[in-house]
PDB file of N, CA and C in Angstrom:
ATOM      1  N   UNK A   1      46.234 -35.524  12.051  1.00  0.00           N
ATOM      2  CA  UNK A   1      47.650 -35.309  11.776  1.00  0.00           C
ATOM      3  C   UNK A   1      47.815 -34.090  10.871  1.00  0.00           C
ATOM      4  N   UNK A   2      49.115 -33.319  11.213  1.00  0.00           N
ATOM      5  CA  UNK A   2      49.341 -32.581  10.164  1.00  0.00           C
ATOM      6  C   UNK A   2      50.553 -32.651   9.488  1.00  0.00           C
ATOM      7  N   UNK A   3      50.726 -32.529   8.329  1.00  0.00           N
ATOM      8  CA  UNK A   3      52.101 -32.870   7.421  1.00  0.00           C
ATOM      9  C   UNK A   3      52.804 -31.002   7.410  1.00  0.00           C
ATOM     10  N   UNK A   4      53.791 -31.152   7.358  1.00  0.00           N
ATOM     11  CA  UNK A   4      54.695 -29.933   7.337  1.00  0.00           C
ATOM     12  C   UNK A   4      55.560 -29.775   6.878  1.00  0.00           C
ATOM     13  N   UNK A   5      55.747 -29.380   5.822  1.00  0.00           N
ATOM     14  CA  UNK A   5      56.886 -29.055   4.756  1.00  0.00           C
ATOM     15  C   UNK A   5      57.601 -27.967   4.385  1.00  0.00           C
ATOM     16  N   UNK A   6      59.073 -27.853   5.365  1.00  0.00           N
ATOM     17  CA  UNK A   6      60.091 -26.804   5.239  1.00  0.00           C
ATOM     18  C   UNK A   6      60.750 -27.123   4.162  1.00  0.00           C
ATOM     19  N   UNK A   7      60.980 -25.746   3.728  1.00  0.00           N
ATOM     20  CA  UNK A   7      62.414 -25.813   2.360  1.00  0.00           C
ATOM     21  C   UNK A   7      62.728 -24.217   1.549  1.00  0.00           C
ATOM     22  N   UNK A   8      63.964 -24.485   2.031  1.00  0.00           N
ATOM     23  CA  UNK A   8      64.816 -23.238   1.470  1.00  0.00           C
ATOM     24  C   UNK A   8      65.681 -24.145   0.277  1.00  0.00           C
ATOM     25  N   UNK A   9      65.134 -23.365  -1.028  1.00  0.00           N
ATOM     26  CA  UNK A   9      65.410 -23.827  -2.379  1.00  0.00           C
ATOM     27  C   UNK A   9      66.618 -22.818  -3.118  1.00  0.00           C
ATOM     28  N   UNK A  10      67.804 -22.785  -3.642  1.00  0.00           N
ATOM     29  CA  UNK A  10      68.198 -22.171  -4.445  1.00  0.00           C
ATOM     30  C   UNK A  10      67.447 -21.209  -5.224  1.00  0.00           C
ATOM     31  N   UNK A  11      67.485 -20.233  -5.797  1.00  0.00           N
ATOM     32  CA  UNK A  11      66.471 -19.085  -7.178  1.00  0.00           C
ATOM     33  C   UNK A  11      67.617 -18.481  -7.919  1.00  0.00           C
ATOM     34  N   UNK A  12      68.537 -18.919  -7.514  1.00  0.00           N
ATOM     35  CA  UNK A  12      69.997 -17.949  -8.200  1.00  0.00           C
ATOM     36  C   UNK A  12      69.837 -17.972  -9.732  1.00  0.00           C
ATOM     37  N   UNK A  13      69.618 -18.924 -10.328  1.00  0.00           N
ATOM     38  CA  UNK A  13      68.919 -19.195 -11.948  1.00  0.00           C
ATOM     39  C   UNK A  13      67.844 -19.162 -12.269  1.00  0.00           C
ATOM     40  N   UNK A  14      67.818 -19.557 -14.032  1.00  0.00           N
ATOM     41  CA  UNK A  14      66.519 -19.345 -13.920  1.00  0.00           C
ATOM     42  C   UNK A  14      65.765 -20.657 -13.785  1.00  0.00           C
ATOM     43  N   UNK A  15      66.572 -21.751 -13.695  1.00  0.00           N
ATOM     44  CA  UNK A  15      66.383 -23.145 -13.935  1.00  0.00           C
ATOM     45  C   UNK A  15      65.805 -23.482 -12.133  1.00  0.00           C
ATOM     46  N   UNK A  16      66.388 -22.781 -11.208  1.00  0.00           N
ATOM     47  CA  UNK A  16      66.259 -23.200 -10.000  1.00  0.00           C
ATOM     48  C   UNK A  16      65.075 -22.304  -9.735  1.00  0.00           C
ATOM     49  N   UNK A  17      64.458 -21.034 -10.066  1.00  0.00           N
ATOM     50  CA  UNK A  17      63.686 -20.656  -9.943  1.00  0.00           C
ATOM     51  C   UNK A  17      62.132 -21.617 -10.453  1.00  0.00           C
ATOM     52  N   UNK A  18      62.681 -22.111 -11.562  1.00  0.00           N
ATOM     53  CA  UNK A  18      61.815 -22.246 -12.452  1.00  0.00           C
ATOM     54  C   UNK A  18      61.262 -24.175 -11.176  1.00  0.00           C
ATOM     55  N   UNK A  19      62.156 -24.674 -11.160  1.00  0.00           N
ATOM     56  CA  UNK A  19      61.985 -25.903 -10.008  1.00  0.00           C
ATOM     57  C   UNK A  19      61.240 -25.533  -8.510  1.00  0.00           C
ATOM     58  N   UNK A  20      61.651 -24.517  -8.397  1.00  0.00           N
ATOM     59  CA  UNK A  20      61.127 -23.980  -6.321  1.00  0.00           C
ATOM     60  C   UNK A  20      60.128 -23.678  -6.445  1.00  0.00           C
ATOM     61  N   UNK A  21      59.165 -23.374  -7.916  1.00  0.00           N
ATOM     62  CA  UNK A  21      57.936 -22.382  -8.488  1.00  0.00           C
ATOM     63  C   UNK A  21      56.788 -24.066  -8.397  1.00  0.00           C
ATOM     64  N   UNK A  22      57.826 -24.970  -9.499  1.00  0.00           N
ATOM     65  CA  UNK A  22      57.284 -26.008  -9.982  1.00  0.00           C
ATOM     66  C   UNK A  22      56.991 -26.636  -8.201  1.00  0.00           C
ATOM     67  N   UNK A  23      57.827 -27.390  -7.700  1.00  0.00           N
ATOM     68  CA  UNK A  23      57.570 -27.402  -5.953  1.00  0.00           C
ATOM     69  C   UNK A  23      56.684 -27.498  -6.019  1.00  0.00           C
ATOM     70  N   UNK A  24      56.499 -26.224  -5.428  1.00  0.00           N
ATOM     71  CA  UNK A  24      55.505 -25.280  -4.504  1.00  0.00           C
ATOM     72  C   UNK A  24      54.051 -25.625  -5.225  1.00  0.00           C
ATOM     73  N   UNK A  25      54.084 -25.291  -6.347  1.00  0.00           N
ATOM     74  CA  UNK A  25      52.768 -25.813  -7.104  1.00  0.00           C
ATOM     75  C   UNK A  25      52.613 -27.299  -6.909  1.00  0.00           C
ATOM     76  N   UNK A  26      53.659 -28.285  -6.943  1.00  0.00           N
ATOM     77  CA  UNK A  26      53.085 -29.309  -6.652  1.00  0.00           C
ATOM     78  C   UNK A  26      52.243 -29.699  -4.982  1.00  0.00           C
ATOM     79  N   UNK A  27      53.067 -28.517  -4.371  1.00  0.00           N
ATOM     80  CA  UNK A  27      52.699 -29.064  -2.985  1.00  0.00           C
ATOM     81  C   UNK A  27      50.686 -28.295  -3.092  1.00  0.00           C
ATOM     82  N   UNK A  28      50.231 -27.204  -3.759  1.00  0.00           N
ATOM     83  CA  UNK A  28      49.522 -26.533  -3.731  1.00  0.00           C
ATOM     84  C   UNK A  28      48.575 -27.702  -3.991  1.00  0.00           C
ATOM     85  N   UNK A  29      48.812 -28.096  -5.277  1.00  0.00           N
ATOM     86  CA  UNK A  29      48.183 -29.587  -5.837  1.00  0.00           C
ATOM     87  C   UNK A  29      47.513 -30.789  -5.509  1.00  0.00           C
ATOM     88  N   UNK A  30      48.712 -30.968  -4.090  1.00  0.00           N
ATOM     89  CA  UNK A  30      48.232 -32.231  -3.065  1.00  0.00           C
ATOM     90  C   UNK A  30      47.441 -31.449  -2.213  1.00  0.00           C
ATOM     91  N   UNK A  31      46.848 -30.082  -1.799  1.00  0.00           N
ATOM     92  CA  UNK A  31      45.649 -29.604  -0.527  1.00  0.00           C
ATOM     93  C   UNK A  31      46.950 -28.854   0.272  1.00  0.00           C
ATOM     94  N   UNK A  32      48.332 -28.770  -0.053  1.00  0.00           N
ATOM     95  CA  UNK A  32      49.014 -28.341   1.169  1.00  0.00           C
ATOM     96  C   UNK A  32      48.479 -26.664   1.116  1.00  0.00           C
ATOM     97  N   UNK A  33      48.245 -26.133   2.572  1.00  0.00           N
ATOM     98  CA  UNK A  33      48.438 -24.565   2.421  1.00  0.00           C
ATOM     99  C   UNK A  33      49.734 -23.731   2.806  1.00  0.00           C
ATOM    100  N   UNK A  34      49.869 -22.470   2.410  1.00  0.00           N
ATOM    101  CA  UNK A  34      50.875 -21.779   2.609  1.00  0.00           C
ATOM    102  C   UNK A  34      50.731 -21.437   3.923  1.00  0.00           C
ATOM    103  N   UNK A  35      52.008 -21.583   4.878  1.00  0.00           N
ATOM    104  CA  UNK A  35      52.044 -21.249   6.449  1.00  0.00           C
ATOM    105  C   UNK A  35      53.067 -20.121   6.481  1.00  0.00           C
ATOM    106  N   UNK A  36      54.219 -19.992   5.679  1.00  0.00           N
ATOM    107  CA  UNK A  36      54.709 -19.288   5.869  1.00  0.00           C
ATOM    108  C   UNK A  36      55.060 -19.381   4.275  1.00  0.00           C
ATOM    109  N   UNK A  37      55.972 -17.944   3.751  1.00  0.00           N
ATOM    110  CA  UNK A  37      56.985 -18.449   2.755  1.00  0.00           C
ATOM    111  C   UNK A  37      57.269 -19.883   1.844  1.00  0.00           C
ATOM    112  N   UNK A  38      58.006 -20.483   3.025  1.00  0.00           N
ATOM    113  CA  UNK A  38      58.528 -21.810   2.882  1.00  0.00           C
ATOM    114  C   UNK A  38      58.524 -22.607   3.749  1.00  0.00           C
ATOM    115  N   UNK A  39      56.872 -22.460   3.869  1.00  0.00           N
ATOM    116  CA  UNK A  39      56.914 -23.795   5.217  1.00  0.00           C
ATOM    117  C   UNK A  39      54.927 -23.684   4.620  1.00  0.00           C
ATOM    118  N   UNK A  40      54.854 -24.968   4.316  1.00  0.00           N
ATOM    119  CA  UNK A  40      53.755 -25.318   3.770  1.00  0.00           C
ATOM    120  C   UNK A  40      53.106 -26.291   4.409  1.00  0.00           C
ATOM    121  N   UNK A  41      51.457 -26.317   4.751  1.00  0.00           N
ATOM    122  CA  UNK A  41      51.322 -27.880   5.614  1.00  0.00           C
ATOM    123  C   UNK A  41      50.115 -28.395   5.348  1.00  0.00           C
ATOM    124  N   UNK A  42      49.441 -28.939   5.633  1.00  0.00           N
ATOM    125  CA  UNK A  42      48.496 -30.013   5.071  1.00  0.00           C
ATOM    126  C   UNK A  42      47.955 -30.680   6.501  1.00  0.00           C
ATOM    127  N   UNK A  43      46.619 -31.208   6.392  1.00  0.00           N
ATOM    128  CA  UNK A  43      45.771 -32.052   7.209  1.00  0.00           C
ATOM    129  C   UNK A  43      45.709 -33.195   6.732  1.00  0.00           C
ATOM    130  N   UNK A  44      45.779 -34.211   7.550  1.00  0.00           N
ATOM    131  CA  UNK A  44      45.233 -35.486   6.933  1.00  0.00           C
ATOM    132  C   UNK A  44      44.558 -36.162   8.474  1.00  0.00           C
ATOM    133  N   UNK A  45      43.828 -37.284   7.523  1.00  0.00           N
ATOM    134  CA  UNK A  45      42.542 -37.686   8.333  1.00  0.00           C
ATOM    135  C   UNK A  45      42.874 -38.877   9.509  1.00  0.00           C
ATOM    136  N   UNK A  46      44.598 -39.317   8.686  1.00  0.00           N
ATOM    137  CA  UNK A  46      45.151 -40.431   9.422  1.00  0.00           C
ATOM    138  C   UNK A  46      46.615 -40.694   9.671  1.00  0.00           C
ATOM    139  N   UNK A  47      47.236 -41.024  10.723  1.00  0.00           N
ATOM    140  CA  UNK A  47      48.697 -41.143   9.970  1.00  0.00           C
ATOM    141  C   UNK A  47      48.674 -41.976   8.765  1.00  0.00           C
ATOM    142  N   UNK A  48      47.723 -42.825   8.590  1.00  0.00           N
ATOM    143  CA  UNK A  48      48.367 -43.578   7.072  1.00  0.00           C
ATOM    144  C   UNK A  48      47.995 -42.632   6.278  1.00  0.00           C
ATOM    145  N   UNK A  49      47.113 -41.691   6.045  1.00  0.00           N
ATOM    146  CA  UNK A  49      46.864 -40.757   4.549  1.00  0.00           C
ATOM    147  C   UNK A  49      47.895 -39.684   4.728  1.00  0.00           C
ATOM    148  N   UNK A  50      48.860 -39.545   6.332  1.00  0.00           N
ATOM    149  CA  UNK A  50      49.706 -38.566   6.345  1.00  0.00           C
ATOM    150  C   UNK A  50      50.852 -39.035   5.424  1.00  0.00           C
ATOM    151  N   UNK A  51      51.345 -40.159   5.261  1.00  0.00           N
ATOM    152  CA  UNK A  51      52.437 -40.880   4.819  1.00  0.00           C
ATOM    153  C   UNK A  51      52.215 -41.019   3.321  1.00  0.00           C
ATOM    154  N   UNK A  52      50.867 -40.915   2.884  1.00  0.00           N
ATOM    155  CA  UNK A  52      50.408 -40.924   1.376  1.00  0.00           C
ATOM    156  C   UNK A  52      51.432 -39.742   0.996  1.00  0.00           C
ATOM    157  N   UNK A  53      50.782 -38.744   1.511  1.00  0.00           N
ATOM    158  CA  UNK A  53      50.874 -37.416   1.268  1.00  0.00           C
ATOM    159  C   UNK A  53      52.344 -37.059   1.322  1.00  0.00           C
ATOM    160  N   UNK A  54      52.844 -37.456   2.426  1.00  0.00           N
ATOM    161  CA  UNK A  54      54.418 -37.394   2.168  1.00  0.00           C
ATOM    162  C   UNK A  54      54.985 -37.853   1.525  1.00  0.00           C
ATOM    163  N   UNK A  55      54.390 -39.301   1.113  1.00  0.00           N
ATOM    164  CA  UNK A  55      55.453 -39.783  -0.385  1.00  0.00           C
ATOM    165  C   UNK A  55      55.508 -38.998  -1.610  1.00  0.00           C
ATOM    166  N   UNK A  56      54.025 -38.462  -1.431  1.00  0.00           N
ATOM    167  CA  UNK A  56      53.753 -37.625  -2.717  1.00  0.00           C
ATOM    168  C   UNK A  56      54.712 -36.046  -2.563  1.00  0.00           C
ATOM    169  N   UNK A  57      54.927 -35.808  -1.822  1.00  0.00           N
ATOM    170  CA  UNK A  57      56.320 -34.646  -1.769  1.00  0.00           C
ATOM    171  C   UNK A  57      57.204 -35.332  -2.157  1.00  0.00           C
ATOM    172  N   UNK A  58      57.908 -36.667  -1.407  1.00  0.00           N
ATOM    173  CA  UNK A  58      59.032 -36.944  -1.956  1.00  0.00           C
ATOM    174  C   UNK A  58      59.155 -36.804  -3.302  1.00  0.00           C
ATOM    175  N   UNK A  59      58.093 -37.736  -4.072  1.00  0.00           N
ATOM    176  CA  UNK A  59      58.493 -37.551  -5.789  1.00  0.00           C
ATOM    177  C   UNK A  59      58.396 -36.440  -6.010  1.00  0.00           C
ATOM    178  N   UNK A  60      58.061 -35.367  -6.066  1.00  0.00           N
ATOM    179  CA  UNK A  60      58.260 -33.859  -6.532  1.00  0.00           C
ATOM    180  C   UNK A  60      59.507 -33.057  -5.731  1.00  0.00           C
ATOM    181  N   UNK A  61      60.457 -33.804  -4.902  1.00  0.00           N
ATOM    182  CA  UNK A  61      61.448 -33.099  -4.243  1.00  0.00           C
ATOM    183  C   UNK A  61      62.394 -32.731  -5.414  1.00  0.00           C
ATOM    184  N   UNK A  62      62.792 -30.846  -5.740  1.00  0.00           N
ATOM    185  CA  UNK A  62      63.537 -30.647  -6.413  1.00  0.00           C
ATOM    186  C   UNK A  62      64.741 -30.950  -6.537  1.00  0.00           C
ATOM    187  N   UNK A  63      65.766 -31.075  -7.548  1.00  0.00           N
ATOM    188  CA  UNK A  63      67.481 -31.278  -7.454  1.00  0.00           C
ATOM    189  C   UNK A  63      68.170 -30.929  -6.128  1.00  0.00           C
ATOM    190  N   UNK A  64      67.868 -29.959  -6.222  1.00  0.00           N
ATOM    191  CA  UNK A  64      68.544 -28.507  -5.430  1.00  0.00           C
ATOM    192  C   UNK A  64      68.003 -28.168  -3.814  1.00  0.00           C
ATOM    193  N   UNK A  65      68.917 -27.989  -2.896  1.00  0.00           N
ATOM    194  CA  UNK A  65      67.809 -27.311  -1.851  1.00  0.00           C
ATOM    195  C   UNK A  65      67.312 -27.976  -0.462  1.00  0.00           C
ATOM    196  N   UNK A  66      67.378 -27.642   0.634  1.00  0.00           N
ATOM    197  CA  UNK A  66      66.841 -27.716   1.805  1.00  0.00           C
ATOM    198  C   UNK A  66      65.432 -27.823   1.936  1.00  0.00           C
ATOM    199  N   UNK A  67      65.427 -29.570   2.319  1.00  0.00           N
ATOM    200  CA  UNK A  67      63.863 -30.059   2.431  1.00  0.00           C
ATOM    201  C   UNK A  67      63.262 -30.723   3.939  1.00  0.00           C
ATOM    202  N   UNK A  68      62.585 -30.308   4.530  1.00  0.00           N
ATOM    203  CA  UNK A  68      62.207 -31.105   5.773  1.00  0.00           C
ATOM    204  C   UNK A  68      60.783 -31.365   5.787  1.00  0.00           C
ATOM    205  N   UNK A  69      60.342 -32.699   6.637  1.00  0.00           N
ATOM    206  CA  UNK A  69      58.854 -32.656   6.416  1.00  0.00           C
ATOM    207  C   UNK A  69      58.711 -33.361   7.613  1.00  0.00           C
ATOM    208  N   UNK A  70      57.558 -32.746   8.058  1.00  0.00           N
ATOM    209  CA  UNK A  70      57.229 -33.217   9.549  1.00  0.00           C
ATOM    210  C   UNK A  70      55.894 -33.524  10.000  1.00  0.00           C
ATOM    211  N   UNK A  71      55.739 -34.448  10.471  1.00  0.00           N
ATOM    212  CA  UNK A  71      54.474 -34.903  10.765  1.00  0.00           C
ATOM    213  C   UNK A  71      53.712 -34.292  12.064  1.00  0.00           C
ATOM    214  N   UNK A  72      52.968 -34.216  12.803  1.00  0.00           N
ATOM    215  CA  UNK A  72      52.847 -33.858  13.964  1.00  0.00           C
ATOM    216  C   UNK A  72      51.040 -34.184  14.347  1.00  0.00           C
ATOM    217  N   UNK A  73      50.852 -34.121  15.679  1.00  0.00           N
ATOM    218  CA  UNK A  73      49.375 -34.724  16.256  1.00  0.00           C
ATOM    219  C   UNK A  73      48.525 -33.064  16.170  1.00  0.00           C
ATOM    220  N   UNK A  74      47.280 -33.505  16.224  1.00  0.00           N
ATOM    221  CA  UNK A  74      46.302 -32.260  15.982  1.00  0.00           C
ATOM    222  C   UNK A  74      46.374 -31.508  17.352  1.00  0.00           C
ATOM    223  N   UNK A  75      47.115 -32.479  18.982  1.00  0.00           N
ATOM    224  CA  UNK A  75      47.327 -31.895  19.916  1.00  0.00           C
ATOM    225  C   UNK A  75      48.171 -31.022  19.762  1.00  0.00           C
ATOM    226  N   UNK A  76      49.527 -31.471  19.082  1.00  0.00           N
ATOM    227  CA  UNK A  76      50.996 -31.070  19.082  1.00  0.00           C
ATOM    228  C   UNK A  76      50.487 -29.277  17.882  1.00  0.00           C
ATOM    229  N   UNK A  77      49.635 -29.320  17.270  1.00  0.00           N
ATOM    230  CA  UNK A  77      49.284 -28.082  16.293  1.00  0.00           C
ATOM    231  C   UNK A  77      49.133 -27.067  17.351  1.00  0.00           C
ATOM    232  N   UNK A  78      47.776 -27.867  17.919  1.00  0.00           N
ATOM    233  CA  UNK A  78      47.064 -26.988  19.115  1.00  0.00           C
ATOM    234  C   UNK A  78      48.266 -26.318  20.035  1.00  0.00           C
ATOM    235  N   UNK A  79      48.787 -26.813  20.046  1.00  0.00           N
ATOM    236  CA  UNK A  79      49.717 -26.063  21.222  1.00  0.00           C
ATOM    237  C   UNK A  79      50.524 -24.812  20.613  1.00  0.00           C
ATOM    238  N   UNK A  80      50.471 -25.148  19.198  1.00  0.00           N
ATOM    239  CA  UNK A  80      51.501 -24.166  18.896  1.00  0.00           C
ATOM    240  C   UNK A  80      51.200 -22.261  19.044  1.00  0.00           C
ATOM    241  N   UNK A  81      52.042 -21.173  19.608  1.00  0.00           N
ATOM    242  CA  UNK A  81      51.259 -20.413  19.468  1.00  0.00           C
ATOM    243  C   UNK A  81      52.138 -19.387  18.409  1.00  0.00           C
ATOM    244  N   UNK A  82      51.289 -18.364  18.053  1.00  0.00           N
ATOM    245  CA  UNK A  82      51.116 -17.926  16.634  1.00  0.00           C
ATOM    246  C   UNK A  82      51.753 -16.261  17.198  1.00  0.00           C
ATOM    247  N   UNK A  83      51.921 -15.650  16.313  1.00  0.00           N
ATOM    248  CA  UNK A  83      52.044 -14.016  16.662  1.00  0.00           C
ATOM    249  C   UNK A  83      52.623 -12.794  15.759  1.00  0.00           C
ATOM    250  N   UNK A  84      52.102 -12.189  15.337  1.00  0.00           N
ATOM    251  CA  UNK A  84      52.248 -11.042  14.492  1.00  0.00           C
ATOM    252  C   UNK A  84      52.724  -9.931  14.937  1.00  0.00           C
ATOM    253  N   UNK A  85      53.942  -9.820  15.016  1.00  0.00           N
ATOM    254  CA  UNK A  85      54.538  -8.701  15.415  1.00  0.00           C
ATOM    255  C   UNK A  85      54.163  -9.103  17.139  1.00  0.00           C
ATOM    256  N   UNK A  86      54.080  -8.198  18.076  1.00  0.00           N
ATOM    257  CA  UNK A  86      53.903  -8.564  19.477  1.00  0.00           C
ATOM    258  C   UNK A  86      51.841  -8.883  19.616  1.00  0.00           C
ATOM    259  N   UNK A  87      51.055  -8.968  18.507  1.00  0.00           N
ATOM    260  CA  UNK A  87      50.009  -8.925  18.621  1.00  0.00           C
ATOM    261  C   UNK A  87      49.996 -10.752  18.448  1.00  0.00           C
ATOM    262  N   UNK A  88      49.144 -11.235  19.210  1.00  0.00           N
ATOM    263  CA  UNK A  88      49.155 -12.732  19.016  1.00  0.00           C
ATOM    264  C   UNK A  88      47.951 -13.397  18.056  1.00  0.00           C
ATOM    265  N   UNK A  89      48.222 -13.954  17.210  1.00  0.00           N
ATOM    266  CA  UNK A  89      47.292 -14.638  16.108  1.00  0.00           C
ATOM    267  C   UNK A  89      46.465 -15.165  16.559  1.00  0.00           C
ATOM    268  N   UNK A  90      45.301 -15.514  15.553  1.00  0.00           N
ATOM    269  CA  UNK A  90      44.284 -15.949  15.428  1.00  0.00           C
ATOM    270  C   UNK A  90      44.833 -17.184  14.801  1.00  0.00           C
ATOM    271  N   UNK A  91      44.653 -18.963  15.372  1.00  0.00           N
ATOM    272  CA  UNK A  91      45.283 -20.009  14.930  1.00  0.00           C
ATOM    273  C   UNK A  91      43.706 -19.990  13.543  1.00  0.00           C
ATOM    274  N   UNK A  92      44.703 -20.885  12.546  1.00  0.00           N
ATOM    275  CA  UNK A  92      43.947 -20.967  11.384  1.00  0.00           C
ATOM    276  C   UNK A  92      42.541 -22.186  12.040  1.00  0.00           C
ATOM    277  N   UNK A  93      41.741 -22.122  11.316  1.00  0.00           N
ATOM    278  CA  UNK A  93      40.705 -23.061  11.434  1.00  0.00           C
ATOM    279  C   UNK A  93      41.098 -24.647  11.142  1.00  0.00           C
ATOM    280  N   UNK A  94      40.998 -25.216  12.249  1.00  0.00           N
ATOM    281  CA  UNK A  94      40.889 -26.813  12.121  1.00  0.00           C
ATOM    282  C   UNK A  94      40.000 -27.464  11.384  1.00  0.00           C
ATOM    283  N   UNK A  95      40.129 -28.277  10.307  1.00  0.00           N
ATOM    284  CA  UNK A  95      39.132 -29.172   9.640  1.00  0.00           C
ATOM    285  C   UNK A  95      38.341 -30.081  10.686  1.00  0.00           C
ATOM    286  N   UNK A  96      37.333 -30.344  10.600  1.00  0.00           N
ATOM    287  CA  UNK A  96      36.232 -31.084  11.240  1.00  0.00           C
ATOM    288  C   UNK A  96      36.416 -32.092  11.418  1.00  0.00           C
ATOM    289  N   UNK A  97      36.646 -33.536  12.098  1.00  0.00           N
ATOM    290  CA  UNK A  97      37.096 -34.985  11.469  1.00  0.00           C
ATOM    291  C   UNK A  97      35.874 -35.687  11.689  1.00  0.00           C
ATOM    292  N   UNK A  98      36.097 -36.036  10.233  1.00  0.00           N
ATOM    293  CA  UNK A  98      34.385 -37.099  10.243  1.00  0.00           C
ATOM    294  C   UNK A  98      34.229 -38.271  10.731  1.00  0.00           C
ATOM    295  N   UNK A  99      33.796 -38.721  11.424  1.00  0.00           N
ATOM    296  CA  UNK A  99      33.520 -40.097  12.263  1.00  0.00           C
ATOM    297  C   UNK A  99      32.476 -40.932  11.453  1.00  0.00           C
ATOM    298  N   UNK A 100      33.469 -42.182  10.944  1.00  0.00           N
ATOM    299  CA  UNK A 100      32.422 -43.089  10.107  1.00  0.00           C
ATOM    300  C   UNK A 100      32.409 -44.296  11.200  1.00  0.00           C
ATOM    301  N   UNK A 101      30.826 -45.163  11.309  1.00  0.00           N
ATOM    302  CA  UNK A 101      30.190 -46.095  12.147  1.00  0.00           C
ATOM    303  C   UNK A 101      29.521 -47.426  11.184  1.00  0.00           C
TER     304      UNK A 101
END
């Protein structure tokens, strides 16, 4: 699974700056990486450790601001395609999933 976290935050202050900064560091905190700007996402090993992970955004959701979070299958990633200017990306590296017996 992957967790996915959109959000366009207020910065007009310094108080709202100072919250979208705080965020973002929290999301850095839980393993999420930067995908874009403001769209941050994370691996997890299960949907139940995906749902950990999302609660743990909720409590750090700032006052202020446009928040979405989305779950999605390691198929539904795969499909997605990527592109830099008209040159097409290199998809980031998939984590390995460990098989315990």
């Amino acid at each position: 699974m992957w967790v996915m976290v959109f959000f366009d935050l207020p910065t007009d202050t310094k108080r709202e700056r100072r919250n979208a900064a705080l965020f973002r560091k929290h999301l850095i905190k839980d393993g999420f990486a930067m995908f874009q700007f403001s769209i941050y996402m994370r691996h997890c090993a299960s949907r139940e450790n995906a749902e950990v992970h999302v609660k743990r955004v909720k409590k750090h959701l700032p006052p202020l601001g446009h928040i979405g979070i989305m779950s999605i299958t390691d198929k539904q990633f795969g499909m997605m395609e990527l592109f830099y200017g008209i040159k097409k990306a290199v998809k980031p590296d998939m984590p390995q999933q460990l098989e315990l017996f």
